[in-house]
Protein backbone atom coordinates (compact mmCIF):
# COMPACT_ATOMS: atom_id res chain seq x y z
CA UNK A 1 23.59 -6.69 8.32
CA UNK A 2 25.80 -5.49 11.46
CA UNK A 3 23.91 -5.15 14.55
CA UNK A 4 23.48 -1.60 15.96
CA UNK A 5 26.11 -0.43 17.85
CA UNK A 6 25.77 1.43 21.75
CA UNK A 7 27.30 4.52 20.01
CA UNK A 8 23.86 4.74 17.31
CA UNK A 9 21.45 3.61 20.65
CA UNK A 10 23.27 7.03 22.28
CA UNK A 11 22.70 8.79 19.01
CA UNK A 12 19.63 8.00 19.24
CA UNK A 13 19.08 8.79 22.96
CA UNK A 14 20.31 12.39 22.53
CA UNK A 15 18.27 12.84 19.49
CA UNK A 16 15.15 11.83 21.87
CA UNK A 17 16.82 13.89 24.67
CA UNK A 18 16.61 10.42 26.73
CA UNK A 19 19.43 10.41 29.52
CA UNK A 20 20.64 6.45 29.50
CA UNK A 21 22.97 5.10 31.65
CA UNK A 22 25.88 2.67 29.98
CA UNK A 23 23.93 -0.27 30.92
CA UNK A 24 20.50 0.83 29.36
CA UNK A 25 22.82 1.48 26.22
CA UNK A 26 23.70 -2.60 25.96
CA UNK A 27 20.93 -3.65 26.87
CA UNK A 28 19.02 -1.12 24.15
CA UNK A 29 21.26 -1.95 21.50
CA UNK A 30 19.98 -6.05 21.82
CA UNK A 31 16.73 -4.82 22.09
CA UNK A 32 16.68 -2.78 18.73
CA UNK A 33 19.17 -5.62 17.01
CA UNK A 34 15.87 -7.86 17.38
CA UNK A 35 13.30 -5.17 16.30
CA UNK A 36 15.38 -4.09 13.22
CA UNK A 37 15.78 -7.95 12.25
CA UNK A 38 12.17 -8.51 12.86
CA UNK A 39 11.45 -6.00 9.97
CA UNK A 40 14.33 -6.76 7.70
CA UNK A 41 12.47 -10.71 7.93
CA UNK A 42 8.34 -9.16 7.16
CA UNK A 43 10.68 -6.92 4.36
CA UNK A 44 11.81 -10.28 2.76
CA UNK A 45 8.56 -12.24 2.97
CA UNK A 46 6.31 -9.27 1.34
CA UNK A 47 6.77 -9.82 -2.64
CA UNK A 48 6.28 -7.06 -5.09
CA UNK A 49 3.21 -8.60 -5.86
CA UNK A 50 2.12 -7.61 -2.38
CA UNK A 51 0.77 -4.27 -2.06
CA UNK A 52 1.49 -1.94 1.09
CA UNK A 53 -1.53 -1.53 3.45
CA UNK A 54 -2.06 -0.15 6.96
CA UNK A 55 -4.85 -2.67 7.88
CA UNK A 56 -4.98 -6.69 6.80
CA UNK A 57 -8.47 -5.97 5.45
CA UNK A 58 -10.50 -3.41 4.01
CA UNK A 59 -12.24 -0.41 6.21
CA UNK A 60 -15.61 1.00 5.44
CA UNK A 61 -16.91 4.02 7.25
CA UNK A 62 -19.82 3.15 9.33
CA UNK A 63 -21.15 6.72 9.64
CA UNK A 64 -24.80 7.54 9.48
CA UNK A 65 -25.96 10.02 7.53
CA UNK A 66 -25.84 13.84 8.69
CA UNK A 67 -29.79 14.69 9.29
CA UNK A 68 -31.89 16.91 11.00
CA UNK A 69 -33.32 15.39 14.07
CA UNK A 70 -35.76 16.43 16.86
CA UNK A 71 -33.70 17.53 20.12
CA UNK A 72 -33.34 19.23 22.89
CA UNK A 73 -34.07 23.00 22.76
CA UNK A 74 -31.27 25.21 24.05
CA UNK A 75 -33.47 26.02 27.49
CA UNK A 76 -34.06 22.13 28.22
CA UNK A 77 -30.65 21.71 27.38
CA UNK A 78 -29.52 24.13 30.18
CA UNK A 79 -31.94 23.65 33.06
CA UNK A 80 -29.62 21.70 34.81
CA UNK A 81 -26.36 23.72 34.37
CA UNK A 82 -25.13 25.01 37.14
CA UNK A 83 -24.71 27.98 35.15
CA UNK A 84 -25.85 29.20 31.68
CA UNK A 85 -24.64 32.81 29.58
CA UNK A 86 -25.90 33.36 25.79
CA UNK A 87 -27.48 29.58 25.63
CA UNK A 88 -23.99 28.37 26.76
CA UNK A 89 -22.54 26.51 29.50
CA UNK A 90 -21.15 28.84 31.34
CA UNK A 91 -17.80 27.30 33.11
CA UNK A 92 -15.06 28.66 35.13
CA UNK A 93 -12.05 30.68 33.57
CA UNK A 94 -8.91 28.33 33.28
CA UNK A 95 -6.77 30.04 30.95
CA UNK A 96 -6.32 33.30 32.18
CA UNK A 97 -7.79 34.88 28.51
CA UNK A 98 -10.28 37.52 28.65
């Protein structure tokens, strides 16, 4: 397989709106030749027999379950804000939205 040219690493650059200068192209170009050959070489090693996966072993979810629980009552949870309005934090205006 042909390396990748400076011409595709500028294709690429204006695709990504990325502003490289002729040396960054060269030196890009070697950079991606060794990434694209590290792939082809996992692409070669991984059989058919060898199933696609995103993690090298399973994941479980570790989640407790959703249950009621005793807490803080919406008073005790605002005593110490600086500021409270309808049982809510009230903060300061950043978007400009009424």
């Amino acid at each position: 397989m042909p390396g990748i040219t400076r011409e595709e690493v500028a294709h690429l650059a204006r695709l990504s709106r990325l502003e490289l200068q002729a040396e960054e192209l060269d030196h890009f170009a070697e950079q991606l030749d060794v990434i694209i050959g590290a792939v082809a070489r996992v692409s070669e090693v991984a059989g058919q027999d060898v199933p696609p996966t995103s993690h090298p072993l399973p994941l479980t979810n570790v989640m407790r379950a959703d249950e009621v629980r005793p807490s803080l009552t919406p008073e005790q949870a605002l005593s110490g804000a600086p500021a409270a309005e309808e049982q809510r934090f009230r903060v300061p205006q950043i978007l400009g939205e009424d």
